[in-house]
N, C-alpha and C. Protein backbone atom coordinates (compact mmCIF):
# COMPACT_ATOMS: atom_id res chain seq x y z
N UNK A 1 -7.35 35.59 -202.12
CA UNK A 1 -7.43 34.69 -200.98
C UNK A 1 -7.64 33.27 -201.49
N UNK A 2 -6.81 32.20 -201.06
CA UNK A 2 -6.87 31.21 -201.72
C UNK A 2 -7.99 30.48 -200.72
N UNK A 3 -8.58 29.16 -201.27
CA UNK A 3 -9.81 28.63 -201.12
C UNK A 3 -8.84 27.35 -199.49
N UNK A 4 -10.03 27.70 -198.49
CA UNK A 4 -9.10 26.48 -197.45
C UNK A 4 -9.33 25.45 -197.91
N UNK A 5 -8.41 24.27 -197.62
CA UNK A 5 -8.00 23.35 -197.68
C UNK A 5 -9.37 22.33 -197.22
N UNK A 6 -9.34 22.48 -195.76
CA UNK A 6 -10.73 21.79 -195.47
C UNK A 6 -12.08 23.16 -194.80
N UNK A 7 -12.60 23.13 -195.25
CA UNK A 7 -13.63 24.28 -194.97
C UNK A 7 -14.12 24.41 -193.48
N UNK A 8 -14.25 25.25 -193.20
CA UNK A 8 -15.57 25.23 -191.45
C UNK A 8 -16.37 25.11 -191.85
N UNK A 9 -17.45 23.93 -191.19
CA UNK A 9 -18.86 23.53 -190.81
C UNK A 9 -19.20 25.19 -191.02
N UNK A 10 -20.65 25.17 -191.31
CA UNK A 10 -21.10 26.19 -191.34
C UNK A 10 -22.05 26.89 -189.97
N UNK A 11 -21.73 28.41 -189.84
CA UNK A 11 -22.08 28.38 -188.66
C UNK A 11 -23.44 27.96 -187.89
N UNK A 12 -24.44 27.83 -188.87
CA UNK A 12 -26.26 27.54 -188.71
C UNK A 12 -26.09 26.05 -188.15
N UNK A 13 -24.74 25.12 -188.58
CA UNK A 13 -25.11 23.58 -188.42
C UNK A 13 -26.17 23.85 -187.43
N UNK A 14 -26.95 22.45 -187.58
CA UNK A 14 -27.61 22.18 -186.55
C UNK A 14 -27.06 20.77 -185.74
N UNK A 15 -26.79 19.71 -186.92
CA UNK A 15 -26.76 18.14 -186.44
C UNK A 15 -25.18 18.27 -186.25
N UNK A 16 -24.73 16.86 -185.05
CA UNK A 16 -26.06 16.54 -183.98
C UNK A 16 -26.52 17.16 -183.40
N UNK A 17 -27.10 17.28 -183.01
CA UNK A 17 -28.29 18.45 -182.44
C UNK A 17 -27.81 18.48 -180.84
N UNK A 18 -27.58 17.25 -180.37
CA UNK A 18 -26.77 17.37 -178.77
C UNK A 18 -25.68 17.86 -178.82
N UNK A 19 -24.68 17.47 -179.49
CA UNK A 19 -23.60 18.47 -179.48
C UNK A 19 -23.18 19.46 -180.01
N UNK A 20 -24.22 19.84 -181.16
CA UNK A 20 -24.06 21.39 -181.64
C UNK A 20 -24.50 22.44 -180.51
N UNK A 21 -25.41 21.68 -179.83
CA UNK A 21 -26.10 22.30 -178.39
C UNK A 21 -25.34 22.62 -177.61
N UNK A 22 -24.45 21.82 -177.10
CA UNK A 22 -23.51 21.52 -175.91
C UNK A 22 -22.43 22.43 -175.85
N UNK A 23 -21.86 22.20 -177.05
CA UNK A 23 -21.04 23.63 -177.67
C UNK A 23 -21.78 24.88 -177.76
N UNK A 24 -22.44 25.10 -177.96
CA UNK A 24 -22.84 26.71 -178.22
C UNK A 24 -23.36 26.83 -176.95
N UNK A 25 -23.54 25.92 -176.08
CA UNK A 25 -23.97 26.22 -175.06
C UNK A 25 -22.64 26.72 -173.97
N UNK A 26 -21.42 26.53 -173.86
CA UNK A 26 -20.17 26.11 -173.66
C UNK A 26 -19.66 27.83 -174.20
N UNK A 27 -19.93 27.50 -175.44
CA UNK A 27 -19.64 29.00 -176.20
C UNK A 27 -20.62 30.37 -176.16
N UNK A 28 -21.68 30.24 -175.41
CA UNK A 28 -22.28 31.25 -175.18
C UNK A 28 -23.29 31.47 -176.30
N UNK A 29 -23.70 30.69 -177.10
CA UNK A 29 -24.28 30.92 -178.27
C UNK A 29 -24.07 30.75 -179.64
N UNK A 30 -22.90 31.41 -179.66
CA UNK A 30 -21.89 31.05 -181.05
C UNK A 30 -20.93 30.19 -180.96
N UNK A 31 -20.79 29.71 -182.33
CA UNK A 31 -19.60 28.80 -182.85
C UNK A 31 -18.12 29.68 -182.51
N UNK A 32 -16.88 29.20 -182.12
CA UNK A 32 -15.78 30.10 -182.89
C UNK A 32 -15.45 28.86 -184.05
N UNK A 33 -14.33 29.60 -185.17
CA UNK A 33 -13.74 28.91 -185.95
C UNK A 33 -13.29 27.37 -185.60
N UNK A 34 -12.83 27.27 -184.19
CA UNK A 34 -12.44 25.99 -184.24
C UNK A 34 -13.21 25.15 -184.07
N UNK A 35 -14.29 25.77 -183.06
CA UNK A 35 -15.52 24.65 -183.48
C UNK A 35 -16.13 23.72 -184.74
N UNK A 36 -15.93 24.89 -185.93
CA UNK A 36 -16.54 24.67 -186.61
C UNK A 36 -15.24 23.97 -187.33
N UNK A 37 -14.27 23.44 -187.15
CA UNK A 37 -13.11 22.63 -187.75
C UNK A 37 -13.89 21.47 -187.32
N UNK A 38 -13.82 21.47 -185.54
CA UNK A 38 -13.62 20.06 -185.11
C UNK A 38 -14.91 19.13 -185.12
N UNK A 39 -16.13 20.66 -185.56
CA UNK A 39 -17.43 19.45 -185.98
C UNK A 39 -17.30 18.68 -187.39
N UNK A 40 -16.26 18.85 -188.02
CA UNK A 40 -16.35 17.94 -188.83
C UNK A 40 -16.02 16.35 -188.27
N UNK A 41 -15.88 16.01 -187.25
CA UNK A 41 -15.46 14.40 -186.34
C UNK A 41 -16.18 14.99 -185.15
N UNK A 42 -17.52 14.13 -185.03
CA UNK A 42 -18.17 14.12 -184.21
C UNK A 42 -17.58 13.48 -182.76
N UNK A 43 -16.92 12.35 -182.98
CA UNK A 43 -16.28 12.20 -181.63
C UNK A 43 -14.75 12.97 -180.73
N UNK A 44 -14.08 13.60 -182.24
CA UNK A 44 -13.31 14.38 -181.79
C UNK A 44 -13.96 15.82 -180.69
N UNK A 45 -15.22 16.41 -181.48
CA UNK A 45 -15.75 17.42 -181.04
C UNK A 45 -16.37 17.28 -180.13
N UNK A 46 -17.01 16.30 -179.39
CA UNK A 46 -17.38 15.69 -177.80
C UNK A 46 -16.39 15.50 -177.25
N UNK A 47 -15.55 14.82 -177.55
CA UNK A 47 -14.10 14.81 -176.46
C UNK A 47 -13.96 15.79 -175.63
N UNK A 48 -13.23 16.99 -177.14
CA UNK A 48 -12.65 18.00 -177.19
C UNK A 48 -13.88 18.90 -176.31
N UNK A 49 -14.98 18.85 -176.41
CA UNK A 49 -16.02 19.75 -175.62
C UNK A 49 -15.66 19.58 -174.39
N UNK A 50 -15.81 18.44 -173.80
CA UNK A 50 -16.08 18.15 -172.52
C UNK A 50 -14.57 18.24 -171.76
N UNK A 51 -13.56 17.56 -172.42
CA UNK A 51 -12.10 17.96 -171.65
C UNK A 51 -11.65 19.33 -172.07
N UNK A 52 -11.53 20.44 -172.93
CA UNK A 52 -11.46 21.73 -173.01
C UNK A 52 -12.63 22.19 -171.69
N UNK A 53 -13.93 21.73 -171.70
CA UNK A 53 -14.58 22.74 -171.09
C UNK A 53 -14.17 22.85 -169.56
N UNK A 54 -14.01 21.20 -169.09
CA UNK A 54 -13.43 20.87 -168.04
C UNK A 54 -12.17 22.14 -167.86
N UNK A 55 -11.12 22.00 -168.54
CA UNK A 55 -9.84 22.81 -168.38
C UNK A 55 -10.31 23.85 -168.23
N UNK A 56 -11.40 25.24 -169.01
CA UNK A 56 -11.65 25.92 -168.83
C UNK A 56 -12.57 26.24 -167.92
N UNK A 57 -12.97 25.50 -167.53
CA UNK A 57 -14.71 26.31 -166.22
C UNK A 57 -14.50 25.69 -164.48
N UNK A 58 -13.72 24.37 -164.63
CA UNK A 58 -13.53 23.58 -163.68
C UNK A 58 -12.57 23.12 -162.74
N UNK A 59 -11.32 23.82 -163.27
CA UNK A 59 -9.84 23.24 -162.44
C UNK A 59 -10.12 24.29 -161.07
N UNK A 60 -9.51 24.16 -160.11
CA UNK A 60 -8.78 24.60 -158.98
C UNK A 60 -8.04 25.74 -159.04
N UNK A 61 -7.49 25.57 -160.52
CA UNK A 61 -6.10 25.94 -160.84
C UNK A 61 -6.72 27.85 -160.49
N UNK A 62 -5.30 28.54 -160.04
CA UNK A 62 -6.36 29.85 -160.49
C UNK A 62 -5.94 30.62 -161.68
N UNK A 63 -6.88 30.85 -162.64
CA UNK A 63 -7.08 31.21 -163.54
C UNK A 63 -6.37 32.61 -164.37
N UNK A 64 -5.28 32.96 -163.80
CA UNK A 64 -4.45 33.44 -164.40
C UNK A 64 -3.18 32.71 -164.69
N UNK A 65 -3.12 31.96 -163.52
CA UNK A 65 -2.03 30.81 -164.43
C UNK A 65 -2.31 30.08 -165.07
N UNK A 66 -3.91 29.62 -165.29
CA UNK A 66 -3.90 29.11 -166.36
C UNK A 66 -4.02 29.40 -167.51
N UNK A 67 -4.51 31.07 -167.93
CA UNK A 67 -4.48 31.69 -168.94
C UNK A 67 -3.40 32.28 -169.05
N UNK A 68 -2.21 32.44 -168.25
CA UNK A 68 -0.78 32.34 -168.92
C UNK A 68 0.10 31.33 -169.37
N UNK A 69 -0.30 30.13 -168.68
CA UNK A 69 -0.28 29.01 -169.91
C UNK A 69 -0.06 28.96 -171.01
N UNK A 70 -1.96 29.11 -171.49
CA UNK A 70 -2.58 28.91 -172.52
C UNK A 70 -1.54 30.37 -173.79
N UNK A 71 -1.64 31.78 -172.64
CA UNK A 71 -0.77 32.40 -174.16
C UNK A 71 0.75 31.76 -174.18
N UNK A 72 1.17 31.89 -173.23
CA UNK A 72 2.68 31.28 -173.23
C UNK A 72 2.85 30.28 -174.21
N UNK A 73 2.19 29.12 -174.69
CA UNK A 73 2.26 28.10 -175.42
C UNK A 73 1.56 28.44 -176.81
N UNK A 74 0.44 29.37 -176.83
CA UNK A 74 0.44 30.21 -177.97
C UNK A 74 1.29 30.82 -178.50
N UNK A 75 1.93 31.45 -177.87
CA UNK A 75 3.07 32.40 -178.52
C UNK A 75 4.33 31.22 -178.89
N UNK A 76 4.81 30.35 -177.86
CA UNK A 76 5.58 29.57 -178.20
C UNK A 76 5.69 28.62 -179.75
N UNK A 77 4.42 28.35 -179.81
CA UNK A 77 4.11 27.65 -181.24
C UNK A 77 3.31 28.55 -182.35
N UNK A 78 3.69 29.89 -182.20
CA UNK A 78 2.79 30.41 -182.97
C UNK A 78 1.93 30.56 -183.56
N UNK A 79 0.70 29.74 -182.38
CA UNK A 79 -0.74 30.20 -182.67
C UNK A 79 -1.50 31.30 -182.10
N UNK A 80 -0.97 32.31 -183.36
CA UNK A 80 -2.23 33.24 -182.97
C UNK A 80 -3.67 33.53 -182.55
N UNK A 81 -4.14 32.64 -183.28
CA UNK A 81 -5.70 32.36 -182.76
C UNK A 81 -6.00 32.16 -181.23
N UNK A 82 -4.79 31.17 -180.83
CA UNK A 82 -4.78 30.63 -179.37
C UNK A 82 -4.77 31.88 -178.38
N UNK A 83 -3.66 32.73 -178.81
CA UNK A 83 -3.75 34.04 -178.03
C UNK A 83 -4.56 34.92 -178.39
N UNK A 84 -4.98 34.60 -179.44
CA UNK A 84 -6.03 35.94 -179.39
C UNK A 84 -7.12 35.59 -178.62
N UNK A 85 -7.24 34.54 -178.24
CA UNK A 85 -8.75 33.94 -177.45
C UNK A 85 -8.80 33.81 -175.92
N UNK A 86 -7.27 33.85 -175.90
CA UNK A 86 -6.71 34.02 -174.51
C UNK A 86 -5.87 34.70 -173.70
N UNK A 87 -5.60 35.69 -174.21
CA UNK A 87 -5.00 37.33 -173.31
C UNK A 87 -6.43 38.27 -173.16
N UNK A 88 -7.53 38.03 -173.53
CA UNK A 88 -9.10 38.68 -172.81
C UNK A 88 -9.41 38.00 -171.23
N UNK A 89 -9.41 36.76 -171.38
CA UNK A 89 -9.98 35.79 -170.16
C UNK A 89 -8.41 36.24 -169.12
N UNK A 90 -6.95 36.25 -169.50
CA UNK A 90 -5.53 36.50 -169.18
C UNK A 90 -5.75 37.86 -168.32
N UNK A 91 -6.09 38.84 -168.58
CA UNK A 91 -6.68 39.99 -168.10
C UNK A 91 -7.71 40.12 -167.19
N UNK A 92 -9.14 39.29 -167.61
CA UNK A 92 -9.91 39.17 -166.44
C UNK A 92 -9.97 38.57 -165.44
N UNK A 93 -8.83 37.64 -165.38
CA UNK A 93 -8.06 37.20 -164.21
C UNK A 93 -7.28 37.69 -163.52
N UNK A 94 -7.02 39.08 -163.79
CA UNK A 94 -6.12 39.62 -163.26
C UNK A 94 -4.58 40.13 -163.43
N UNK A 95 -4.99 39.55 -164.89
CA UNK A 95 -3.37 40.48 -165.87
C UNK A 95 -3.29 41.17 -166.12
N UNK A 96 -2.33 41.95 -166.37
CA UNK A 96 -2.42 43.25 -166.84
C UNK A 96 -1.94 43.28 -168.75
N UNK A 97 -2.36 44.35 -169.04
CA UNK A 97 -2.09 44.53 -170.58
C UNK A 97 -0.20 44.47 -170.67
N UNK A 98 0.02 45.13 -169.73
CA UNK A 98 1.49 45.05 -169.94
C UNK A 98 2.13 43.63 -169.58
N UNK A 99 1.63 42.93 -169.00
CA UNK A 99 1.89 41.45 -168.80
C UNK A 99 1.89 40.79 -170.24
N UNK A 100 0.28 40.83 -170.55
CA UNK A 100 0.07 40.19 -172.23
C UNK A 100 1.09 40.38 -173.17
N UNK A 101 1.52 41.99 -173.17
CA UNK A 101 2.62 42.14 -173.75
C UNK A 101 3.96 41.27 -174.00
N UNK A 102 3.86 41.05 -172.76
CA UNK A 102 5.50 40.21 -171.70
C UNK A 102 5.73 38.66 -172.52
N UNK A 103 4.40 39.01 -172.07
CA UNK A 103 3.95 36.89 -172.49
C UNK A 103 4.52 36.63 -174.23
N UNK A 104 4.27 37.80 -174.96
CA UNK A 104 4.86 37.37 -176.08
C UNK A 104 5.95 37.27 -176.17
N UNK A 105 7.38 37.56 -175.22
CA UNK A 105 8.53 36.91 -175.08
C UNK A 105 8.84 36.28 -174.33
N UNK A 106 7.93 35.47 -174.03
CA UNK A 106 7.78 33.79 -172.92
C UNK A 106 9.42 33.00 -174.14
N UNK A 107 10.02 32.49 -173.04
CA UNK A 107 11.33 31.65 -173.55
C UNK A 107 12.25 32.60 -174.02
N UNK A 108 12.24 33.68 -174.29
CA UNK A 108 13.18 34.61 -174.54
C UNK A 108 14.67 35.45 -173.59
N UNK A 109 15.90 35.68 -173.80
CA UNK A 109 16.33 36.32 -172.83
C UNK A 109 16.07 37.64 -172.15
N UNK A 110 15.19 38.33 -173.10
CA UNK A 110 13.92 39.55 -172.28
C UNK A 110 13.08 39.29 -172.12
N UNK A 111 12.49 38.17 -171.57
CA UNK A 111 11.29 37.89 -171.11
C UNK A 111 11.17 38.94 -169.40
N UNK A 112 10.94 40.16 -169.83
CA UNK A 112 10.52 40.53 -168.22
C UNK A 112 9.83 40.03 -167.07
N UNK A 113 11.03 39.02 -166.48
CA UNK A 113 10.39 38.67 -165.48
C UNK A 113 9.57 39.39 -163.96
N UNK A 114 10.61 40.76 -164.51
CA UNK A 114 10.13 41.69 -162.54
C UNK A 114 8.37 42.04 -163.06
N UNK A 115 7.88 41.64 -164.45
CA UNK A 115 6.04 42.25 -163.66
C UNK A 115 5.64 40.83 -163.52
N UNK A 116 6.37 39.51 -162.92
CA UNK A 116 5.10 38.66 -162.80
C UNK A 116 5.97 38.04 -161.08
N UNK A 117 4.68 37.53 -160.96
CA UNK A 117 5.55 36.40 -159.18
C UNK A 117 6.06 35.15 -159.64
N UNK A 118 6.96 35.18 -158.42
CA UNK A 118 7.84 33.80 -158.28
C UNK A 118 6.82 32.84 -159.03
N UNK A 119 5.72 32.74 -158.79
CA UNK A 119 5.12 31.43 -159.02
C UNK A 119 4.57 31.32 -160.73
N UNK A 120 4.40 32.56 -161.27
CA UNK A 120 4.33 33.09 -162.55
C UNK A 120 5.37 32.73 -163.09
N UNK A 121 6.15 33.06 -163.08
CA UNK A 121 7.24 33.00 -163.51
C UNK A 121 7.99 31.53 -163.51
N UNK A 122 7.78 30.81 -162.47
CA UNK A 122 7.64 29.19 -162.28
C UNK A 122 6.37 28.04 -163.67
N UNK A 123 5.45 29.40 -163.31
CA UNK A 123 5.12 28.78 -164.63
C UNK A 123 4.93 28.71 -166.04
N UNK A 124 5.30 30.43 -166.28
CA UNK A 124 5.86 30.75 -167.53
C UNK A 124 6.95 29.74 -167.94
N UNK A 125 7.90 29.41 -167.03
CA UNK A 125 9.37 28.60 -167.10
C UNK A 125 8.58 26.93 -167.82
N UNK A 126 7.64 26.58 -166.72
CA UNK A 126 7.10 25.01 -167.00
C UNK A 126 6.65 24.80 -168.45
N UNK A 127 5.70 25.93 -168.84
CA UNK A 127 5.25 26.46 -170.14
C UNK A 127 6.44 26.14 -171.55
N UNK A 128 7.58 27.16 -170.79
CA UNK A 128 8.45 27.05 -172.46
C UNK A 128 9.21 25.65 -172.19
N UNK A 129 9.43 24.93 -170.67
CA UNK A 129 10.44 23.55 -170.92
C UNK A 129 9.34 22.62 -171.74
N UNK A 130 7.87 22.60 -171.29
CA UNK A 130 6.96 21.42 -171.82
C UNK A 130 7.29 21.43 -173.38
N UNK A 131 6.85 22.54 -173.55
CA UNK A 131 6.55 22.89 -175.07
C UNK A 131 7.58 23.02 -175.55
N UNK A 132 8.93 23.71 -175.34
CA UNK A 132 10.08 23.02 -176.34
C UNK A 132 11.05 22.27 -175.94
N UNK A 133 10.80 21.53 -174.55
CA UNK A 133 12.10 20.51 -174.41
C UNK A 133 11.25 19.47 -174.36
N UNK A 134 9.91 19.15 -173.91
CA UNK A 134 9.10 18.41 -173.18
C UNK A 134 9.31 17.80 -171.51
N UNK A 135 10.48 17.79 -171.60
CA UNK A 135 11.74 17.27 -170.32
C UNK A 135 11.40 18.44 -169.72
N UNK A 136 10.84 19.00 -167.98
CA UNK A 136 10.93 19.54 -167.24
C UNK A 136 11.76 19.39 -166.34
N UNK A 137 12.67 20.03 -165.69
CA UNK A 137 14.02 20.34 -164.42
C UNK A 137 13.23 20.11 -163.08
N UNK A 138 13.73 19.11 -162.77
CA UNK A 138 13.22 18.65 -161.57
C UNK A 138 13.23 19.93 -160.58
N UNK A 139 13.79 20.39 -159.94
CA UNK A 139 13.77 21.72 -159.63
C UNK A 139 12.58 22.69 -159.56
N UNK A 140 12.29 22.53 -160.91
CA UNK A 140 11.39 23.61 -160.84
C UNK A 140 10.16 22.96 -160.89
N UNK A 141 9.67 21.84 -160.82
CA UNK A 141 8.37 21.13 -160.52
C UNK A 141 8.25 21.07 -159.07
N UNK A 142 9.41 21.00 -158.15
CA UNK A 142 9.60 20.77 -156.61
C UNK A 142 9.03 22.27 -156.42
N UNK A 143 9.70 23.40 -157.34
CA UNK A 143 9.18 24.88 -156.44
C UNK A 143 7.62 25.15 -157.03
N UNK A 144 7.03 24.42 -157.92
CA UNK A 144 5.78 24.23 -158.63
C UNK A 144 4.84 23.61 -157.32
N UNK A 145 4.92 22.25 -157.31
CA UNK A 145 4.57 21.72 -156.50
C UNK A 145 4.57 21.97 -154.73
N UNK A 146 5.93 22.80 -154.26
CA UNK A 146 5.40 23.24 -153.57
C UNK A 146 4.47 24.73 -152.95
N UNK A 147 4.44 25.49 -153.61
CA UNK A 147 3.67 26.32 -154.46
C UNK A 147 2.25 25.95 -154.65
N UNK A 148 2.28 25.01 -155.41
CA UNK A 148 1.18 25.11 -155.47
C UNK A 148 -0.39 23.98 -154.56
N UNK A 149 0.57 22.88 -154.78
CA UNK A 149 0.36 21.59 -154.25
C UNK A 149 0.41 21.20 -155.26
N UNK A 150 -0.41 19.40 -155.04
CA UNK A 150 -0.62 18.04 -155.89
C UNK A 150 -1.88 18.71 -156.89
N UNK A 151 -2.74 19.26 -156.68
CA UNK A 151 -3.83 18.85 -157.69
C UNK A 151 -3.48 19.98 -158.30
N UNK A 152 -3.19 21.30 -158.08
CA UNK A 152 -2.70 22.50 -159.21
C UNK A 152 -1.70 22.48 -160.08
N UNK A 153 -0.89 21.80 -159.13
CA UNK A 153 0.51 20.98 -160.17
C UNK A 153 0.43 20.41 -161.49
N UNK A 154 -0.70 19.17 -161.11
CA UNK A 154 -1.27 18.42 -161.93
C UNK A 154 -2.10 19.06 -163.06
N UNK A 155 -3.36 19.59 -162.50
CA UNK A 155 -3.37 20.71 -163.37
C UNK A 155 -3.10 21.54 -164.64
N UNK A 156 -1.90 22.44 -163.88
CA UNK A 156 -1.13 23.44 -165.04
C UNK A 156 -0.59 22.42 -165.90
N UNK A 157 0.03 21.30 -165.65
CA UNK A 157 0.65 20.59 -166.33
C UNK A 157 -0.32 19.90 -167.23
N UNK A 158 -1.03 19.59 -166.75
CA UNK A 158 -1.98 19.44 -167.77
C UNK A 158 -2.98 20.61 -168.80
N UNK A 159 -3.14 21.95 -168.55
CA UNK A 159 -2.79 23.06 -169.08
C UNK A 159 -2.37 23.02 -170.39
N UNK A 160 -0.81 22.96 -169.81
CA UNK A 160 0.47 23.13 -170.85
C UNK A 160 0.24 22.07 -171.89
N UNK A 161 -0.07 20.64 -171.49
CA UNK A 161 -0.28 19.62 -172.26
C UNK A 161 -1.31 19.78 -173.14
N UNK A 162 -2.58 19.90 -172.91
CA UNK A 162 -3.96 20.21 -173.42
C UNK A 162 -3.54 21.71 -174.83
N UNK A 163 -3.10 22.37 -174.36
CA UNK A 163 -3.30 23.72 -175.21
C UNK A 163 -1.88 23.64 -176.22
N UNK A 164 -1.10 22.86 -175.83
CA UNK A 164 0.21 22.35 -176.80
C UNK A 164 -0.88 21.72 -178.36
N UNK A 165 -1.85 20.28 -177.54
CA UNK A 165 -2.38 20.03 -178.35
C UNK A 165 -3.27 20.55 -179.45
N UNK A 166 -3.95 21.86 -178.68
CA UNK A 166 -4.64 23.07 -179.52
C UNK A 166 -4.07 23.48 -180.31
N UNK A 167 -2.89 23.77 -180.04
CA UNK A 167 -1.98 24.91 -180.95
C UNK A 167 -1.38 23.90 -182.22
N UNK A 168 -1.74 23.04 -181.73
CA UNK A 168 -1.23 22.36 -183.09
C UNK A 168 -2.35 21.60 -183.89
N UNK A 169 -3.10 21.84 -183.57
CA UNK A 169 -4.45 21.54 -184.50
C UNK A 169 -4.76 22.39 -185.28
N UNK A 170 -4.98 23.94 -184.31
CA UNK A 170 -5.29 25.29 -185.07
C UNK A 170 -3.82 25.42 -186.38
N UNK A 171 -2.85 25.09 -186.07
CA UNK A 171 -1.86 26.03 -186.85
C UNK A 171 -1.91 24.25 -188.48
N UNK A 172 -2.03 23.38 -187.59
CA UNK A 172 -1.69 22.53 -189.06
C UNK A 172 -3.68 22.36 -189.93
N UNK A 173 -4.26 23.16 -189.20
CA UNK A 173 -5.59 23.06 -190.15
C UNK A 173 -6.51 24.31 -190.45
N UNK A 174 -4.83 25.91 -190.44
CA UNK A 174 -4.85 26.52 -189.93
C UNK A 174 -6.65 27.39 -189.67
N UNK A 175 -6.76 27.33 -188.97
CA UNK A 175 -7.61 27.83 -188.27
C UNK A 175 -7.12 29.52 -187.66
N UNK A 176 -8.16 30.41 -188.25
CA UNK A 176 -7.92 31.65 -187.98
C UNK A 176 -8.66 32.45 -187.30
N UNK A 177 -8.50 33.39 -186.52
CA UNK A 177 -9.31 34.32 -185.46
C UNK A 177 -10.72 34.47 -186.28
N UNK A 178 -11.99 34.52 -185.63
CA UNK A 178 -13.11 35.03 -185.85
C UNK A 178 -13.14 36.93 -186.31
N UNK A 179 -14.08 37.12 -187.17
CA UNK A 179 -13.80 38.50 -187.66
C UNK A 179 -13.90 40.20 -186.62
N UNK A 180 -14.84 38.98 -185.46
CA UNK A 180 -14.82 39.57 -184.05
C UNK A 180 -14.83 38.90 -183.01
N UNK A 181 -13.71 39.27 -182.13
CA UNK A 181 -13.54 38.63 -180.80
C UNK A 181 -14.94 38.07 -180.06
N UNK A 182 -14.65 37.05 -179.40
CA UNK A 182 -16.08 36.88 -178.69
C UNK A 182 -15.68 37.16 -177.65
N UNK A 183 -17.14 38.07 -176.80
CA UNK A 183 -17.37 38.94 -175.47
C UNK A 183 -16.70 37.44 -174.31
C-alpha cells in the first residue's frame, strides 16, 4: 500500500476546538475520512460544514431526490466514497435496494427507468445533463419546475452543483470509504 499523498488529520484532532465540535457534532460523533481531508484548511472545513450541513438536514427538497442526486453524480464521476455514504440515507428515504442498483446506470441506455416516477426520473435526467453537459434542456427544467416549484427546483439544482463539487475533491485527494459505514 503506497503512503497518501496528503494524509487525514488524525481522528482524536481536537483544534479548533469549535469546529472540530461542530463537525462531530453534524457527524454524530465521529470524523468520516473527508472530514479529516478538509480539516486540514480551516476555512474550507467551516464553509464546507455549514453549506453541506445546510444541503443535508435543511432543504425542502424531499429527501430521496436529493439522495438520488447525490448517488447519481457519484456514480457519474466515479466517486465511490460519495455513494457509499449515500445509497444508506437513498433507502431511508424511501428507495429501494433495487433502485440503488438502477442508480449505478444513471446516463446509461439501461438506465431502468419503469422503477422510478416521472419526477425521479426528471431528476436522475437533471443529474447526468449538470454533471456531463453542464447545459440543461430547457424542457426538462419547465417539467422540474413545474413539479416541483421555485424553491425545490432551486434546490436539487443546487444538489447536483454542491455534490459535483464533492466528488471531485474526494476523487482528486482521493479520499476513501471509512473501514465501517457510519450508522
Amino acid at each position: 500500500m503506497s503512503e497518501r499523498l496528503i494524509p487525514y488529520q488524525p481522528m482524536d484532532l481536537a483544534e479548533p476546538a469549535e469546529l472540530v465540535a461542530a463537525i462531530r457534532k453534524r457527524r454524530g460523533g465521529q470524523f468520516i475520512n473527508l472530514d479529516r481531508m478538509l480539516l486540514h484548511s480551516t476555512p474550507i472545513a467551516e464553509g464546507w460544514n455549514h453549506f453541506v450541513g445546510e444541503i443535508r438536514n435543511n432543504l425542502s427538497l424531499d429527501p430521496k431526490l436529493r439522495e438520488l442526486a447525490m448517488c447519481g453524480v457519484a456514480v457519474l464521476n466515479g466517486a465511490e466514497y460519495e455513494f457509499f455514504h449515500h445509497a444508506p440515507p437513498f433507502i431511508k428515504a424511501g428507495g429501494t435496494e433495487e433502485q440503488v442498483q438502477a442508480l449505478r446506470l444513471i446516463g446509461q441506455p439501461s438506465f431502468p427507468s419503469a422503477l422510478f416516477s416521472a419526477v425521479e426520473n426528471d431528476a436522475a435526467e437533471l443529474t447526468f445533463q449538470m454533471t456531463r453537459n453542464i447545459q440543461v434542456d430547457s424542457a426538462l427544467m419547465k417539467r422540474l419546475q413545474t413539479a416541483l416549484g421555485n424553491t425545490n427546483t432551486v434546490e436539487l439544482v443546487t444538489v447536483v452543483a454542491a455534490y459535483n463539487m464533492v466528488s471531485r475533491f474526494l476523487i482528486a485527494l482521493d479520499v476513501n470509504p471509512e473501514e465501517h459505514p457510519p450508522e
